[in-house]
C-alpha atoms as a PDB file:
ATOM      1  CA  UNK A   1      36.742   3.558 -49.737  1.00  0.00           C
ATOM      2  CA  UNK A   2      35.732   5.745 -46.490  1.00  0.00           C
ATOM      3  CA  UNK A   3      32.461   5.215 -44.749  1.00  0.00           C
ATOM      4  CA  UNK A   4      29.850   7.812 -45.264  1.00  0.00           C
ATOM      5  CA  UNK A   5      28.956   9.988 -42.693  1.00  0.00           C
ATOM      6  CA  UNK A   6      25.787  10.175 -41.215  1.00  0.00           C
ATOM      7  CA  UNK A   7      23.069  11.717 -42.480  1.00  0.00           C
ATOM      8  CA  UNK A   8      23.336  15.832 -41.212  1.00  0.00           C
ATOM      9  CA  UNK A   9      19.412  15.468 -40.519  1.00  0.00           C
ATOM     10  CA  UNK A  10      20.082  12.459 -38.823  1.00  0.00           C
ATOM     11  CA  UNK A  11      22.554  14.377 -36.877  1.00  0.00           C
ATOM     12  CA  UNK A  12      20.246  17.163 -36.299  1.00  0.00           C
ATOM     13  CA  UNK A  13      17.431  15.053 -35.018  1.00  0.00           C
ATOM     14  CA  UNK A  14      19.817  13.603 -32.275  1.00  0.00           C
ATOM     15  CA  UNK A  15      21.624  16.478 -31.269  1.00  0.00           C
ATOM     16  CA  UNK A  16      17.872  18.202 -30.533  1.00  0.00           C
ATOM     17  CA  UNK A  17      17.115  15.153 -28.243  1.00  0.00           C
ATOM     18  CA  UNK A  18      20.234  14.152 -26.772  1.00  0.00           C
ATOM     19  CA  UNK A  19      22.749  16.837 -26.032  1.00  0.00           C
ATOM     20  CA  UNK A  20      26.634  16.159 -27.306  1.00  0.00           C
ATOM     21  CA  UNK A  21      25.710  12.952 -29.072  1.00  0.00           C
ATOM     22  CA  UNK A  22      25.649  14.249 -32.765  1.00  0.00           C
ATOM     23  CA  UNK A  23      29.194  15.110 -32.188  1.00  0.00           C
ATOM     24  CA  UNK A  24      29.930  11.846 -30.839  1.00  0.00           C
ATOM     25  CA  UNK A  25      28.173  10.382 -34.181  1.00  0.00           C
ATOM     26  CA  UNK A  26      30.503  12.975 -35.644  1.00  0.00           C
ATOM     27  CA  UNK A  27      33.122  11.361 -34.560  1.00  0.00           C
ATOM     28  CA  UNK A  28      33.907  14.126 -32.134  1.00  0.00           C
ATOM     29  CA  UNK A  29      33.337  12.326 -28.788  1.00  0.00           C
ATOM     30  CA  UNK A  30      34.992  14.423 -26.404  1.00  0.00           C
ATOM     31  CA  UNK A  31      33.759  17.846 -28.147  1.00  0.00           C
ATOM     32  CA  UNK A  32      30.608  16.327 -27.209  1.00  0.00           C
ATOM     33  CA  UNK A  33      31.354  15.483 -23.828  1.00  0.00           C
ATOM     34  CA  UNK A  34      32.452  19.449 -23.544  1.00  0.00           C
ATOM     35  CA  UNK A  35      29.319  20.627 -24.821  1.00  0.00           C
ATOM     36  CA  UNK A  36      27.605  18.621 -22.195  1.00  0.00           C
ATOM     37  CA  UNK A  37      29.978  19.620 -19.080  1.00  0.00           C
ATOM     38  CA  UNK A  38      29.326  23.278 -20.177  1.00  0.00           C
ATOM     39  CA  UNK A  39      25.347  22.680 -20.847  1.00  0.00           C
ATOM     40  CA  UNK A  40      25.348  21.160 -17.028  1.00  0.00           C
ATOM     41  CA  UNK A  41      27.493  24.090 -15.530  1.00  0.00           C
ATOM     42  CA  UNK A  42      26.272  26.807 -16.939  1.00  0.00           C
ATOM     43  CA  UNK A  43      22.593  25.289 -16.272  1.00  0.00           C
ATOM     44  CA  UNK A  44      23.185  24.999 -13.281  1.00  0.00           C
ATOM     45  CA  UNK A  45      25.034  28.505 -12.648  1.00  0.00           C
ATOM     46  CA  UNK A  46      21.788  30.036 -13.648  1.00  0.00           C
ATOM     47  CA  UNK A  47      19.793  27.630 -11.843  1.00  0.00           C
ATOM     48  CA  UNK A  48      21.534  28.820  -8.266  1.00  0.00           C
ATOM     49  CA  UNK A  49      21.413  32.468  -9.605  1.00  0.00           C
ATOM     50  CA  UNK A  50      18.310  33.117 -11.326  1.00  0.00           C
ATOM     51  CA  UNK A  51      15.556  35.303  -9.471  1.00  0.00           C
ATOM     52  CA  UNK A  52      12.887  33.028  -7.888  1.00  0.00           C
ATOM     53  CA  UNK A  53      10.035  34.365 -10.019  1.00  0.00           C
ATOM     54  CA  UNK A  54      12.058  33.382 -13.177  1.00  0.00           C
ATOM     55  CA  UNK A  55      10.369  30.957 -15.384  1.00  0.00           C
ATOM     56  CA  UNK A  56      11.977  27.070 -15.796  1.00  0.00           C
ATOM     57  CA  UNK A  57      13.669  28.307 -19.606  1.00  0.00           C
ATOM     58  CA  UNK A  58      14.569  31.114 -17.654  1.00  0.00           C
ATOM     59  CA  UNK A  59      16.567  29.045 -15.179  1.00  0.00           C
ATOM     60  CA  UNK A  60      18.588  27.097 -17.251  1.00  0.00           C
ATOM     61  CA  UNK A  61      19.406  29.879 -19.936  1.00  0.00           C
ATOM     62  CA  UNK A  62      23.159  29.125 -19.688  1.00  0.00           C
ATOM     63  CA  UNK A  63      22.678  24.918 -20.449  1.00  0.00           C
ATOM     64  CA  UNK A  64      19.982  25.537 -23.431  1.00  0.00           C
ATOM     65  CA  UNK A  65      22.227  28.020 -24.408  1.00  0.00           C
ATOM     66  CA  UNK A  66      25.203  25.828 -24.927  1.00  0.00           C
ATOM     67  CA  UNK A  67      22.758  22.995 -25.880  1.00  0.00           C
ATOM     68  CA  UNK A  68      21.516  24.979 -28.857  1.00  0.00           C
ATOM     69  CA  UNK A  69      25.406  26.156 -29.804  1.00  0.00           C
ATOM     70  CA  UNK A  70      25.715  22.249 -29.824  1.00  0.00           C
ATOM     71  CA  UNK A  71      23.008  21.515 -31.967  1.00  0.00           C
ATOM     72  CA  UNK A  72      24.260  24.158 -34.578  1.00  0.00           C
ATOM     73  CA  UNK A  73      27.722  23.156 -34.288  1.00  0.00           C
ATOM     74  CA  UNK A  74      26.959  19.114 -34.752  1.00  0.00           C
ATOM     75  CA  UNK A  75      24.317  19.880 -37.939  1.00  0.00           C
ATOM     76  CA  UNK A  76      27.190  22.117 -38.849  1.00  0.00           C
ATOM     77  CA  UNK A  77      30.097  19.660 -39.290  1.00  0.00           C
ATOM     78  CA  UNK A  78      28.137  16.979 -40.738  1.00  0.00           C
ATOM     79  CA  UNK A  79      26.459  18.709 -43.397  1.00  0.00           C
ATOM     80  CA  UNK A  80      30.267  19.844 -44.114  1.00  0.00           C
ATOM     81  CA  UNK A  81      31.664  16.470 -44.343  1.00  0.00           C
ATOM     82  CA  UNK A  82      28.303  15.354 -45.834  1.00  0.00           C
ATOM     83  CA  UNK A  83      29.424  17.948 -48.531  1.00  0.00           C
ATOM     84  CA  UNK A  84      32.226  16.758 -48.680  1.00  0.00           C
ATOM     85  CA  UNK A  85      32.312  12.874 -48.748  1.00  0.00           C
ATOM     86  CA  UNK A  86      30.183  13.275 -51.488  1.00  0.00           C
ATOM     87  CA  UNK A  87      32.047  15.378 -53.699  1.00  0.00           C
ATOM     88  CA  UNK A  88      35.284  13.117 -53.292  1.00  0.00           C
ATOM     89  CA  UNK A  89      32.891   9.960 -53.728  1.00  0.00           C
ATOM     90  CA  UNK A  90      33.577   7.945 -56.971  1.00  0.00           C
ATOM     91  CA  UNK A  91      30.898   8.502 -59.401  1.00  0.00           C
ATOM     92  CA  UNK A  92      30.132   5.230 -61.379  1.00  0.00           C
END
């Protein structure tokens, strides 16, 4: 029998706090450690280019971005294999 995945809200609620981690509890470790070395880079390209009057959000558009692709993409997958683990699951 194959371990359940996590729960996708679970997932969710992670991947809002912690960037890359609900693909890591996706078992996707180094997708998440992508997401994050985009989410730094392109937070800081707009950091070093953004007009001085820009607001904070406004400054790190590029990382929250990419951190909000991430979110989507880790809620994604594990409401897929969510989906799916319990389809396959033996019913009693």
């Amino acid at each position: 029998m194959t371990k359940s995945p996590f729960n996708p809200y679970l997932v969710l609620a992670v991947a809002v706090v912690l960037p890359g981690v609900g693909q890591v509890l996706n078992r996707q470790p180094v997708r998440g450690l992508i997401f994050v070395f985009f989410i730094v880079l392109l937070g800081g390209f707009t950091l070093k280019t953004a007009a001085p009057d820009v607001s904070v959000v406004g400054k790190f558009a590029g990382g929250l971005f990419v951190w909000a692709m991430a979110i989507h993409d880790a809620y994604k997958t594990a409401r897929i294999r969510h989906t799916i683990w319990r389809y396959n699951a033996p019913q009693p």
